[in-house]
C-alpha atoms as a PDB file:
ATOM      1  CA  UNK A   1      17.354  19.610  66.430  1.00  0.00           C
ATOM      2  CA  UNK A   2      19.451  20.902  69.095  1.00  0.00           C
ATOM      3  CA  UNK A   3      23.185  19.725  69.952  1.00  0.00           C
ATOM      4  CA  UNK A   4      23.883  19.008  73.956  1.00  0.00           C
ATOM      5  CA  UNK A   5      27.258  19.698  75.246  1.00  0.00           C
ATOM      6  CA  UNK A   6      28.335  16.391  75.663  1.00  0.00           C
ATOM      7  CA  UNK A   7      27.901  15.134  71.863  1.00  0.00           C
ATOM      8  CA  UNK A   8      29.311  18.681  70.858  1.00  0.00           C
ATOM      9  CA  UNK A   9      32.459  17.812  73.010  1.00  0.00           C
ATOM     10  CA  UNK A  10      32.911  14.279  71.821  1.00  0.00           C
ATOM     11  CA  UNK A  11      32.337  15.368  68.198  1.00  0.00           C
ATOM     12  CA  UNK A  12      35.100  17.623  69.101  1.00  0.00           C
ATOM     13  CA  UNK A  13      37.546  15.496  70.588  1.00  0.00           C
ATOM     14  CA  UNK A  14      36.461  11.948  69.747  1.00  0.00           C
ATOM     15  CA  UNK A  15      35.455  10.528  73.211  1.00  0.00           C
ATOM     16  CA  UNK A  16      33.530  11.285  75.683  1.00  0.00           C
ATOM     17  CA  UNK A  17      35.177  14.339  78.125  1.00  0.00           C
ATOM     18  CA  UNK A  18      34.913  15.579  81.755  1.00  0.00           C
ATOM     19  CA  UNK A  19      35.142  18.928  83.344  1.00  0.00           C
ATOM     20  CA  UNK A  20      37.679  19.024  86.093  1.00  0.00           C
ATOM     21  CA  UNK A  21      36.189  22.331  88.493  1.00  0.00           C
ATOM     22  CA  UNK A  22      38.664  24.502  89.997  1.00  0.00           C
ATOM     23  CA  UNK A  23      39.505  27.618  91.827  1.00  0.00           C
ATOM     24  CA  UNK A  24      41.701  29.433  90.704  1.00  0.00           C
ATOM     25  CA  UNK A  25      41.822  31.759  93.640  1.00  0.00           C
ATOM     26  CA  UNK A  26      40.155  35.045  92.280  1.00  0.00           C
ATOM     27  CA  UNK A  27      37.939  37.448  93.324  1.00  0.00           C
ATOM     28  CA  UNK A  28      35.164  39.734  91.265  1.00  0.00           C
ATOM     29  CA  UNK A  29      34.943  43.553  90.890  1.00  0.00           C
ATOM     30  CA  UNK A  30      31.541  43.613  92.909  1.00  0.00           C
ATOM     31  CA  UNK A  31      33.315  41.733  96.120  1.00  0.00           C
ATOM     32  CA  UNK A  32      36.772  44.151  95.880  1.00  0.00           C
ATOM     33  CA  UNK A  33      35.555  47.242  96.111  1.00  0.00           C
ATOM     34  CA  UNK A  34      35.711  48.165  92.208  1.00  0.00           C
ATOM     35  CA  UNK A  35      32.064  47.938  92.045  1.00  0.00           C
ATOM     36  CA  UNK A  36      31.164  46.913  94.922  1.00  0.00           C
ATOM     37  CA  UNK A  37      31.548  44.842  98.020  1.00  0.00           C
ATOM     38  CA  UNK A  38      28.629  42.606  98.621  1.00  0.00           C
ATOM     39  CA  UNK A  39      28.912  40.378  95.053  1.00  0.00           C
ATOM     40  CA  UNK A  40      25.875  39.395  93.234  1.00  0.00           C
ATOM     41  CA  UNK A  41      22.717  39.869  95.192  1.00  0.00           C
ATOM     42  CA  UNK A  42      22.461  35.417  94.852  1.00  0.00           C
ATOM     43  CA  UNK A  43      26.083  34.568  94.933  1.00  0.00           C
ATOM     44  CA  UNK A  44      27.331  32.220  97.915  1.00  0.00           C
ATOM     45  CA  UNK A  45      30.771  33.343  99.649  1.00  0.00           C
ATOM     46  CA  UNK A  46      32.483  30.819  97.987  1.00  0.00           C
ATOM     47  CA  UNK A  47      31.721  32.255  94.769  1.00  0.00           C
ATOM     48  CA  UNK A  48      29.803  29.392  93.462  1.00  0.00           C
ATOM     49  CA  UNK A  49      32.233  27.399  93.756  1.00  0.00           C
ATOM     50  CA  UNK A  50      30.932  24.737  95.880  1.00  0.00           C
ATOM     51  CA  UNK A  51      32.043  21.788  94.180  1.00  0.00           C
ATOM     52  CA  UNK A  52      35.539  23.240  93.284  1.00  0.00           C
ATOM     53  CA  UNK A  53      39.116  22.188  94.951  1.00  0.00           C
ATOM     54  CA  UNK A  54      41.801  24.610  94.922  1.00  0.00           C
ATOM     55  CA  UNK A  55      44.251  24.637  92.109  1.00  0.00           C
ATOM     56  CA  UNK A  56      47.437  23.141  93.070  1.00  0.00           C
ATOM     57  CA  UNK A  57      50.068  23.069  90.254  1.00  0.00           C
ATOM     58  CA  UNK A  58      52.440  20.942  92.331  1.00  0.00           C
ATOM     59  CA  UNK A  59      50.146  17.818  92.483  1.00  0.00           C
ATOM     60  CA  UNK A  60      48.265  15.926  90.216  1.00  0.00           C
ATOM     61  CA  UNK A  61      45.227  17.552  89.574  1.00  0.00           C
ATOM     62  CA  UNK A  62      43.011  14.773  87.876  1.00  0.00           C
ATOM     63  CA  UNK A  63      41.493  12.623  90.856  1.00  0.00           C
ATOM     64  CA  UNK A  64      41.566   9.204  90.904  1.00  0.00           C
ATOM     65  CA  UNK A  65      38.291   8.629  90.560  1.00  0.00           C
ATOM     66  CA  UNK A  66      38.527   9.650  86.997  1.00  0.00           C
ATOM     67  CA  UNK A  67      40.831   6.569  86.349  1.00  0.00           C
ATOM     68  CA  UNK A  68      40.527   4.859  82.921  1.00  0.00           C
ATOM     69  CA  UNK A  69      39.577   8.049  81.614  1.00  0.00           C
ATOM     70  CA  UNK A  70      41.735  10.308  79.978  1.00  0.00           C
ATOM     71  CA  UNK A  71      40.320  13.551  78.060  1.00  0.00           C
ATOM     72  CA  UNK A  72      39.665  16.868  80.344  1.00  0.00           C
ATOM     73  CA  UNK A  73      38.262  20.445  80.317  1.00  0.00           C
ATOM     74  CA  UNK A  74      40.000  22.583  83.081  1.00  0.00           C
ATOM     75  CA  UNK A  75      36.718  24.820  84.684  1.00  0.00           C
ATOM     76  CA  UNK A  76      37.835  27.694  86.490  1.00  0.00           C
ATOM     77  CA  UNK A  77      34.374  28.090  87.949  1.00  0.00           C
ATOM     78  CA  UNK A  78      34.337  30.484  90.587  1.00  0.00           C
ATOM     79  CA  UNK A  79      34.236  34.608  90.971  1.00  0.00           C
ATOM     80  CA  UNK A  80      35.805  35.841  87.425  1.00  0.00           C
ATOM     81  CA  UNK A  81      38.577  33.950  86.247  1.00  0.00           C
ATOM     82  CA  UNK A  82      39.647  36.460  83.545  1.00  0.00           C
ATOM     83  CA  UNK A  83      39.899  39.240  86.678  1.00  0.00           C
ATOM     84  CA  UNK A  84      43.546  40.469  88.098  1.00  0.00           C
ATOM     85  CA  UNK A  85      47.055  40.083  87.346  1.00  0.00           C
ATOM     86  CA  UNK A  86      46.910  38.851  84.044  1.00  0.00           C
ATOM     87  CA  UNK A  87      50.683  36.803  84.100  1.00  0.00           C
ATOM     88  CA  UNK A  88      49.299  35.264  87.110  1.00  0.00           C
ATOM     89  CA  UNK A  89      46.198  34.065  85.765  1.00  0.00           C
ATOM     90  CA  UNK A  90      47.957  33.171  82.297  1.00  0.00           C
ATOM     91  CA  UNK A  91      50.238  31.020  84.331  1.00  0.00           C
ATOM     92  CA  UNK A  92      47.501  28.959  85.975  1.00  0.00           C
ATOM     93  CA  UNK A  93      46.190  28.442  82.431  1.00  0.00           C
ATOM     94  CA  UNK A  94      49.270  26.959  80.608  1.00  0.00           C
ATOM     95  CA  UNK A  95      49.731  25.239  83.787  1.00  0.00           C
ATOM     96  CA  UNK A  96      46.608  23.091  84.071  1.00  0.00           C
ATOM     97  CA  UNK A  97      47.041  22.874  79.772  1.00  0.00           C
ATOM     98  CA  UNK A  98      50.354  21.157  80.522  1.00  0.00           C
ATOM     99  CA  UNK A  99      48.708  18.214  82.508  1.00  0.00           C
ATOM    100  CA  UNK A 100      48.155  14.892  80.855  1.00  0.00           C
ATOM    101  CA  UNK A 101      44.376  14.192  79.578  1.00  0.00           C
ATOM    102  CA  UNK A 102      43.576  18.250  79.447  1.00  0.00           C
ATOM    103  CA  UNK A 103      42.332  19.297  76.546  1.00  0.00           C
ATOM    104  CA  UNK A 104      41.330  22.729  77.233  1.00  0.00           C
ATOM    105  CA  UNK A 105      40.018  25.408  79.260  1.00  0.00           C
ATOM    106  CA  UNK A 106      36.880  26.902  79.857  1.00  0.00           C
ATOM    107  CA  UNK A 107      36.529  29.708  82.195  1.00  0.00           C
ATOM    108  CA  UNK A 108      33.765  31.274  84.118  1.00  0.00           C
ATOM    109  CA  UNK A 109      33.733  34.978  83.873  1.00  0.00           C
ATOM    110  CA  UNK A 110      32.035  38.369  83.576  1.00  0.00           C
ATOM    111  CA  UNK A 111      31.496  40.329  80.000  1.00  0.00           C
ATOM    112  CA  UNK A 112      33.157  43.815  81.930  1.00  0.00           C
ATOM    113  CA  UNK A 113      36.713  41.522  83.050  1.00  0.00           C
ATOM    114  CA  UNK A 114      37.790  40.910  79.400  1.00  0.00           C
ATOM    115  CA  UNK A 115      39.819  43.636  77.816  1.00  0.00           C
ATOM    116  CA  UNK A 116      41.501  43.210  74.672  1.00  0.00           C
ATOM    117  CA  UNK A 117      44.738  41.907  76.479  1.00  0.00           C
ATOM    118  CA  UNK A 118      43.316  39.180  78.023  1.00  0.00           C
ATOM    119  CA  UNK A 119      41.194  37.925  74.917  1.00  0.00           C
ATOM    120  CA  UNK A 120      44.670  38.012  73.112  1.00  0.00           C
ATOM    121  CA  UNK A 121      46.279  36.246  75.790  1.00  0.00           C
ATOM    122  CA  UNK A 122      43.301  33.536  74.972  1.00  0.00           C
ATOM    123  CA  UNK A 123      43.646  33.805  71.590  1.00  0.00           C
ATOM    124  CA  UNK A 124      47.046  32.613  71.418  1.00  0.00           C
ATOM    125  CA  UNK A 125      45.929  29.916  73.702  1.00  0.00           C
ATOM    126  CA  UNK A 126      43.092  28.701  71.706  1.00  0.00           C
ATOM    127  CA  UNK A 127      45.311  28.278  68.740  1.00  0.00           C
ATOM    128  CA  UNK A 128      46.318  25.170  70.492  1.00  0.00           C
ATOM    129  CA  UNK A 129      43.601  24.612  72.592  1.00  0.00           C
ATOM    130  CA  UNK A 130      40.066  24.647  72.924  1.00  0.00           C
ATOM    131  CA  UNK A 131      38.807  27.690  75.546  1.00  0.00           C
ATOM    132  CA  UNK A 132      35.377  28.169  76.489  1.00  0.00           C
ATOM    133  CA  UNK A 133      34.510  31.438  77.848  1.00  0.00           C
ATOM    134  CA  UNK A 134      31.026  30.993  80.411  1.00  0.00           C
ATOM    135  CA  UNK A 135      29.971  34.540  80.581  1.00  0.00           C
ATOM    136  CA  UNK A 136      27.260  35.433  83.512  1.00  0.00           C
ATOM    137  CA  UNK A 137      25.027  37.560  81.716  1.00  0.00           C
ATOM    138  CA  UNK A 138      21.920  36.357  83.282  1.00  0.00           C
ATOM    139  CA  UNK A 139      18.841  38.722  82.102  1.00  0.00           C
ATOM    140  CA  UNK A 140      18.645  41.059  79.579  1.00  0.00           C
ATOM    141  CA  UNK A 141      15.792  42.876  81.861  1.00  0.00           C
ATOM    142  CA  UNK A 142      18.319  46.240  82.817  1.00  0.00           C
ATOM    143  CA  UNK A 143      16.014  46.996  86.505  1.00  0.00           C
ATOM    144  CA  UNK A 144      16.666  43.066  87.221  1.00  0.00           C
ATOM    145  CA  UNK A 145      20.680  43.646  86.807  1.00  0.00           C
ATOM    146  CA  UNK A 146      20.515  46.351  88.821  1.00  0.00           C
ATOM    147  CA  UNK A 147      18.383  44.232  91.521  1.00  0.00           C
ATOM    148  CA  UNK A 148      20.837  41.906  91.092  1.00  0.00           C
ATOM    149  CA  UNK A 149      23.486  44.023  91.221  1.00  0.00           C
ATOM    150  CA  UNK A 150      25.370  42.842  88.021  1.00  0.00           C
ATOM    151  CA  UNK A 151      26.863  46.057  87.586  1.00  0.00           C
ATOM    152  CA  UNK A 152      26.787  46.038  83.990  1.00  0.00           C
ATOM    153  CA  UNK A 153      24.912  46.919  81.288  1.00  0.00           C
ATOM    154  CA  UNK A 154      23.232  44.744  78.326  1.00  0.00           C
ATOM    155  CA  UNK A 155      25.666  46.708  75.809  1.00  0.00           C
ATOM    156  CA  UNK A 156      28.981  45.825  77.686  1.00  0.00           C
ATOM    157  CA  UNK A 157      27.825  42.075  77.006  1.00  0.00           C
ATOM    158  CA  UNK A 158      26.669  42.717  73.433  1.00  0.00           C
ATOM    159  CA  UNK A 159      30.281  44.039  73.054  1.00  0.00           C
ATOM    160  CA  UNK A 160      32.268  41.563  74.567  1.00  0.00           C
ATOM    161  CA  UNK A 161      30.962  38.773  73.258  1.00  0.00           C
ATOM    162  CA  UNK A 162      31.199  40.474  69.741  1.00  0.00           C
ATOM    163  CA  UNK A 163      35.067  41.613  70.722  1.00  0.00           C
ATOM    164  CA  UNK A 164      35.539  37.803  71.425  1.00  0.00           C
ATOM    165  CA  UNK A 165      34.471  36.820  68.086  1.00  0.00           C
ATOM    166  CA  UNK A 166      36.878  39.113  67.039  1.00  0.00           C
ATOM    167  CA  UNK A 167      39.681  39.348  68.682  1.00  0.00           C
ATOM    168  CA  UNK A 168      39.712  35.402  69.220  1.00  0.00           C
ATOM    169  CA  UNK A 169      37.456  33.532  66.843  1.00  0.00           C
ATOM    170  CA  UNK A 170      38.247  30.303  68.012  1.00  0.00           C
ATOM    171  CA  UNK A 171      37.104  30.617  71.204  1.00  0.00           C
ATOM    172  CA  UNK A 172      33.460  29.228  71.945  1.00  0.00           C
ATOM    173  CA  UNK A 173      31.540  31.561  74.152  1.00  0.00           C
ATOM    174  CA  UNK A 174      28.590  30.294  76.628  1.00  0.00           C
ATOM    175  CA  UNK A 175      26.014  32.518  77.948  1.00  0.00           C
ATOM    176  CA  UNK A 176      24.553  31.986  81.344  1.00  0.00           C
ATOM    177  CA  UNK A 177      20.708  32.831  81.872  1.00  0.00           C
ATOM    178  CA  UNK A 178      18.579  32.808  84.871  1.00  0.00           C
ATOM    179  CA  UNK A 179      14.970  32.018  85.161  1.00  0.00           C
ATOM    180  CA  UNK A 180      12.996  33.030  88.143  1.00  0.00           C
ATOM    181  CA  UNK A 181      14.532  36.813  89.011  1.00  0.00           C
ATOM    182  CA  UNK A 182      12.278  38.195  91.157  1.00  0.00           C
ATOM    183  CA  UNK A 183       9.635  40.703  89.452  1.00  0.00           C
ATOM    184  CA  UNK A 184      10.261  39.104  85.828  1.00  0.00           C
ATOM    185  CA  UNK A 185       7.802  37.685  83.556  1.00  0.00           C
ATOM    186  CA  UNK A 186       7.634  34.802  80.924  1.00  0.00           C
ATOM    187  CA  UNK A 187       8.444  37.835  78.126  1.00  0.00           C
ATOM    188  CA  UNK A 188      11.550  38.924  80.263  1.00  0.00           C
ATOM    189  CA  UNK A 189      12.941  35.375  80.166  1.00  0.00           C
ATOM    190  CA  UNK A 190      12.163  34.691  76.475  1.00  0.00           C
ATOM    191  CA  UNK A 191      13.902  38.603  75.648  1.00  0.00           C
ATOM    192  CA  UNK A 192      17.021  37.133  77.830  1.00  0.00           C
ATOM    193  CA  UNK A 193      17.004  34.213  75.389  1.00  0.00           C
ATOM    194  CA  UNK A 194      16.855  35.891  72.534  1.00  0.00           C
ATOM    195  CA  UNK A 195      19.415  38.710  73.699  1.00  0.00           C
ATOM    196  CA  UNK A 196      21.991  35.995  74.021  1.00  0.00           C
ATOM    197  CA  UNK A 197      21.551  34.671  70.576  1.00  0.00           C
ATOM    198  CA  UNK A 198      21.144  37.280  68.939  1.00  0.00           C
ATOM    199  CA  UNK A 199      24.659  38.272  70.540  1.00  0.00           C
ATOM    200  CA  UNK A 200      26.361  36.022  68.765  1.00  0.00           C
ATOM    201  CA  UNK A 201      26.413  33.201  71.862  1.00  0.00           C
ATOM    202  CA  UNK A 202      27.785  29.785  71.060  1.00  0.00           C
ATOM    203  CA  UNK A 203      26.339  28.287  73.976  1.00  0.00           C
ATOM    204  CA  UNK A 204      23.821  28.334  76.077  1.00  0.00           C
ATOM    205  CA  UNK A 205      23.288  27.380  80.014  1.00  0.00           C
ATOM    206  CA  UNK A 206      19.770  27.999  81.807  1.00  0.00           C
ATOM    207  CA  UNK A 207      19.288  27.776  85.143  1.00  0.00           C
ATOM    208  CA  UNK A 208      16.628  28.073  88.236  1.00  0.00           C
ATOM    209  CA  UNK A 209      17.102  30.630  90.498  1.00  0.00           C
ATOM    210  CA  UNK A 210      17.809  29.314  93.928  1.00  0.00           C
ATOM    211  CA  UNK A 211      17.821  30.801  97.302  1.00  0.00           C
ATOM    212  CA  UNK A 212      21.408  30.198  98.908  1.00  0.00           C
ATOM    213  CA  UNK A 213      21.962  30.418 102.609  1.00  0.00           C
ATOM    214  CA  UNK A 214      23.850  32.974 103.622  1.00  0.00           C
ATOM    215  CA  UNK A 215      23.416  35.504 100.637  1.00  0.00           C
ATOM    216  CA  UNK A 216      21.761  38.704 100.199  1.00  0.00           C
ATOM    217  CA  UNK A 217      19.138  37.320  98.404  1.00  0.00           C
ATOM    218  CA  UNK A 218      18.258  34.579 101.218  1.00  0.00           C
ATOM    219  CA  UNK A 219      17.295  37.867 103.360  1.00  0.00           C
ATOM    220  CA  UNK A 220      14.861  38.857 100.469  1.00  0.00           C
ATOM    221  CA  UNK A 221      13.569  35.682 100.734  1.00  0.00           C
ATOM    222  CA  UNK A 222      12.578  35.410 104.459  1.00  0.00           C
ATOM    223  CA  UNK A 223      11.316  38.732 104.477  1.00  0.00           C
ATOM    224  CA  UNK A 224       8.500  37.424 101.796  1.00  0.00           C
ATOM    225  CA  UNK A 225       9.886  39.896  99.360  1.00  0.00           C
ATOM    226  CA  UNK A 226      11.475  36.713  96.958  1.00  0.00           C
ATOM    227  CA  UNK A 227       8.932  34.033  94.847  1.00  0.00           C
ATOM    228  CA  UNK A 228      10.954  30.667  93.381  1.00  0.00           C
ATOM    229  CA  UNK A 229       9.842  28.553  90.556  1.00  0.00           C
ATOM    230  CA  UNK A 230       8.304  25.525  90.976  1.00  0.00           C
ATOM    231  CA  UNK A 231       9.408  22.835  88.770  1.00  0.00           C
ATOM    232  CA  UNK A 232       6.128  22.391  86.668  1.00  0.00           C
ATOM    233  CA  UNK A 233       6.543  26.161  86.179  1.00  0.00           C
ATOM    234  CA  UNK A 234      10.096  25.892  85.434  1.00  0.00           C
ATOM    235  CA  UNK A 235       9.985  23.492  82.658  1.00  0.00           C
ATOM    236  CA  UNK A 236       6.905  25.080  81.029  1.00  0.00           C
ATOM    237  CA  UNK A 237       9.086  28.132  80.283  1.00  0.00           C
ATOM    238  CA  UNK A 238      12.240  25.902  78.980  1.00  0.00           C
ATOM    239  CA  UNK A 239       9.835  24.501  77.073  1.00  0.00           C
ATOM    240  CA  UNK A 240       8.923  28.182  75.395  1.00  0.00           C
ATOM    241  CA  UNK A 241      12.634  29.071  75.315  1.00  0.00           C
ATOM    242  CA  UNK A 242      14.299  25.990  73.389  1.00  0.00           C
ATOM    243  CA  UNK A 243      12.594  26.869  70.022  1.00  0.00           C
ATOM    244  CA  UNK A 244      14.143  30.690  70.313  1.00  0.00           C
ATOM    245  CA  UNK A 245      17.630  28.742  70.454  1.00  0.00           C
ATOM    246  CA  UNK A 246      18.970  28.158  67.152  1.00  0.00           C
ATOM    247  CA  UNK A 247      20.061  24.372  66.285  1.00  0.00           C
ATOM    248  CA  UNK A 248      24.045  26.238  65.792  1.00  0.00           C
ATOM    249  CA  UNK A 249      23.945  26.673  69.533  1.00  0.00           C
ATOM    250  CA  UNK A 250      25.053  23.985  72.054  1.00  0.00           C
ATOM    251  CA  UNK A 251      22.665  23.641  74.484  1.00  0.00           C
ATOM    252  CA  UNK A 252      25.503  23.277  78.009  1.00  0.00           C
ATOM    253  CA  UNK A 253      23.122  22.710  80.538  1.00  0.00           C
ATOM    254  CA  UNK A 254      19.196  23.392  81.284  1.00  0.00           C
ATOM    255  CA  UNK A 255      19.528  23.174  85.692  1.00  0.00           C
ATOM    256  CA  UNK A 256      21.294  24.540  87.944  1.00  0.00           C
ATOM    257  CA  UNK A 257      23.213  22.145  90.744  1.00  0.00           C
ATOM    258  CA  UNK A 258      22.407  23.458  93.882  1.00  0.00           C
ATOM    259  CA  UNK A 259      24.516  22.372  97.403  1.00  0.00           C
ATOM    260  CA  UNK A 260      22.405  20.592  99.355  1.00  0.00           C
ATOM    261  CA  UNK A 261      23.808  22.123 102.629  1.00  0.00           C
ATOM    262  CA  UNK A 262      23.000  25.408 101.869  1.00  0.00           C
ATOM    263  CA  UNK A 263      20.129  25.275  99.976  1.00  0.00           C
ATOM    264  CA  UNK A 264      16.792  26.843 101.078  1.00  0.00           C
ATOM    265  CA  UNK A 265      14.623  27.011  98.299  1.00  0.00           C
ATOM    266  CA  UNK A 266      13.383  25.429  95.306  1.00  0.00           C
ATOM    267  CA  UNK A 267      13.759  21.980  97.031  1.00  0.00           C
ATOM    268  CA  UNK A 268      12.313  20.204  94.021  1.00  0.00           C
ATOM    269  CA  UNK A 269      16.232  21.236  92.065  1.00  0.00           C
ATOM    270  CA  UNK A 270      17.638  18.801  94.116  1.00  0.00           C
ATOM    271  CA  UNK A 271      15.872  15.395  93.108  1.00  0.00           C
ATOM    272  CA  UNK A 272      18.044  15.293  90.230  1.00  0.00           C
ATOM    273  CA  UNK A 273      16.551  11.777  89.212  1.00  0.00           C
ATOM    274  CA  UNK A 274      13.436  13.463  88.790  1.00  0.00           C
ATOM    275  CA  UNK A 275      15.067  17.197  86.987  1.00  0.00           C
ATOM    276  CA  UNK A 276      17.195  14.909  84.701  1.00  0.00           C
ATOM    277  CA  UNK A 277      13.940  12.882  83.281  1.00  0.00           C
ATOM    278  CA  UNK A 278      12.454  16.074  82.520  1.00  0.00           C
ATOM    279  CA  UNK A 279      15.206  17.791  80.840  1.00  0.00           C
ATOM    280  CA  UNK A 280      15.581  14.359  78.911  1.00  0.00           C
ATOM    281  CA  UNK A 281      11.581  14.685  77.885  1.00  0.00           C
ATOM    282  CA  UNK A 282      12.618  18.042  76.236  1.00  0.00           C
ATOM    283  CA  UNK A 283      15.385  16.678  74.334  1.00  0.00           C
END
């Protein structure tokens, strides 16, 4: 039987916990130049970060609307949080630690940002802390990373996830995967699957691919050159994938959470009422 984030979290910290999303103000290596300029061929300007506020380390950073409630993970969603000046970064980290009701960190990132410094940097933190490390892997299909200009290969994942284990065993490590690249099959999304785990992953997120306005891959789309998955099709192959996903790895999420306002296609991802029954009927 498989474990869902949220009992693996309150099984970790005895009640139930909430992820605060922030921006931490970084950038990627395929936006600065480094790799490239344009970012990932699906990624919004903002990083996707559309449901993050700015991290401000002179106010309080827990809204009220979480009142009553008092256990936090700090998510550094956006662009690659493990990317630039190191101190800086490192600051932000201890800083959001040192707030009431945070617990820990985790922080979205790409397998080519984490030299050894930075995973001892976590390492120290995750003596006291938990960290989650969200790396965007997304296919193991080498074409599709080039299509979607990931600028990476397989093996630099393979190694940093089994550098993390190393170098900071404490540290649980998430693996995002997207279903619906253009051009791939059912076996391409299954061999992603399977990539991660065998990896090493500790978690696992899945996601639909969705057409953002705005982005490279929006263009595709219009032009006729982009298919999406419709959600019958979607949840067939979730369906395939959850028995190559061992019972030792957390299952974070199965959907993606599209904006609304910038959304052009699958429009089905957001009736969540309707996504969240299914995902429940595979649980």
């Amino acid at each position: 039987m498989h474990t869902w984030v949220s009992d693996y979290y309150k099984k970790l910290f005895g009640t139930k916990v909430y992820k605060l999303t922030f921006d931490a103000g970084c950038t990627c290596p395929t936006r600065d130049g480094t790799k490239g300029s344009r970012g990932c061929i699906f990624c919004s300007q903002s990083g996707s970060g559309e449901f993050t506020v700015p991290f401000d380390d002179t106010n309080n950073i827990v809204p009220d609307s979480f009142k009553g409630t008092n256990t936090f993970i700090a998510y550094f969603q956006n662009f690659t949080n493990t990317y630039g000046n190191l101190a800086r970064l490192s600051e932000k980290w201890h800083k959001a630690l040192s707030y009431d009701g945070i617990k820990g960190l985790a922080l979205g990132t790409r397998p080519d940002c984490l030299g050894d410094d930075v995973l001892k940097e976590l390492a120290g933190i995750s003596e006291k802390h938990f960290v989650q490390l969200e790396l965007g892997f997304q296919t193991s299909n080498e074409d599709s990373g080039r299509y979607i200009r990931r600028a990476f290969s397989n093996d630099v994942y393979f190694d940093a996830v089994k550098r993390i284990h190393k170098i900071a065993p404490k540290i649980h490590v998430v693996t995002h995967i997207i279903f619906g690249l253009p051009g791939e099959t059912e076996k391409d999304m299954m061999n992603s699957v399977k990539a991660a785990v065998d990896a090493g992953t500790d978690g696992i997120k899945i996601m639909c691919l969705y057409i953002l306005k705005d982005t490279d891959l929006a263009t595709e789309y219009e032009l006729g050159k982009v298919n999406v998955l419709q959600m019958d099709e979607y949840f067939n192959l979730l369906q395939k994938a959850l028995p190559l996903i061992p019972a030792s790895v957390i299952i974070h999420r199965l959907t993606g959470d599209p904006p609304k306002a910038t959304l052009i296609a699958p429009k089905w991802t957001t009736d969540k009422k309707r996504v969240m029954d299914a995902v429940k009927k595979l649980s």
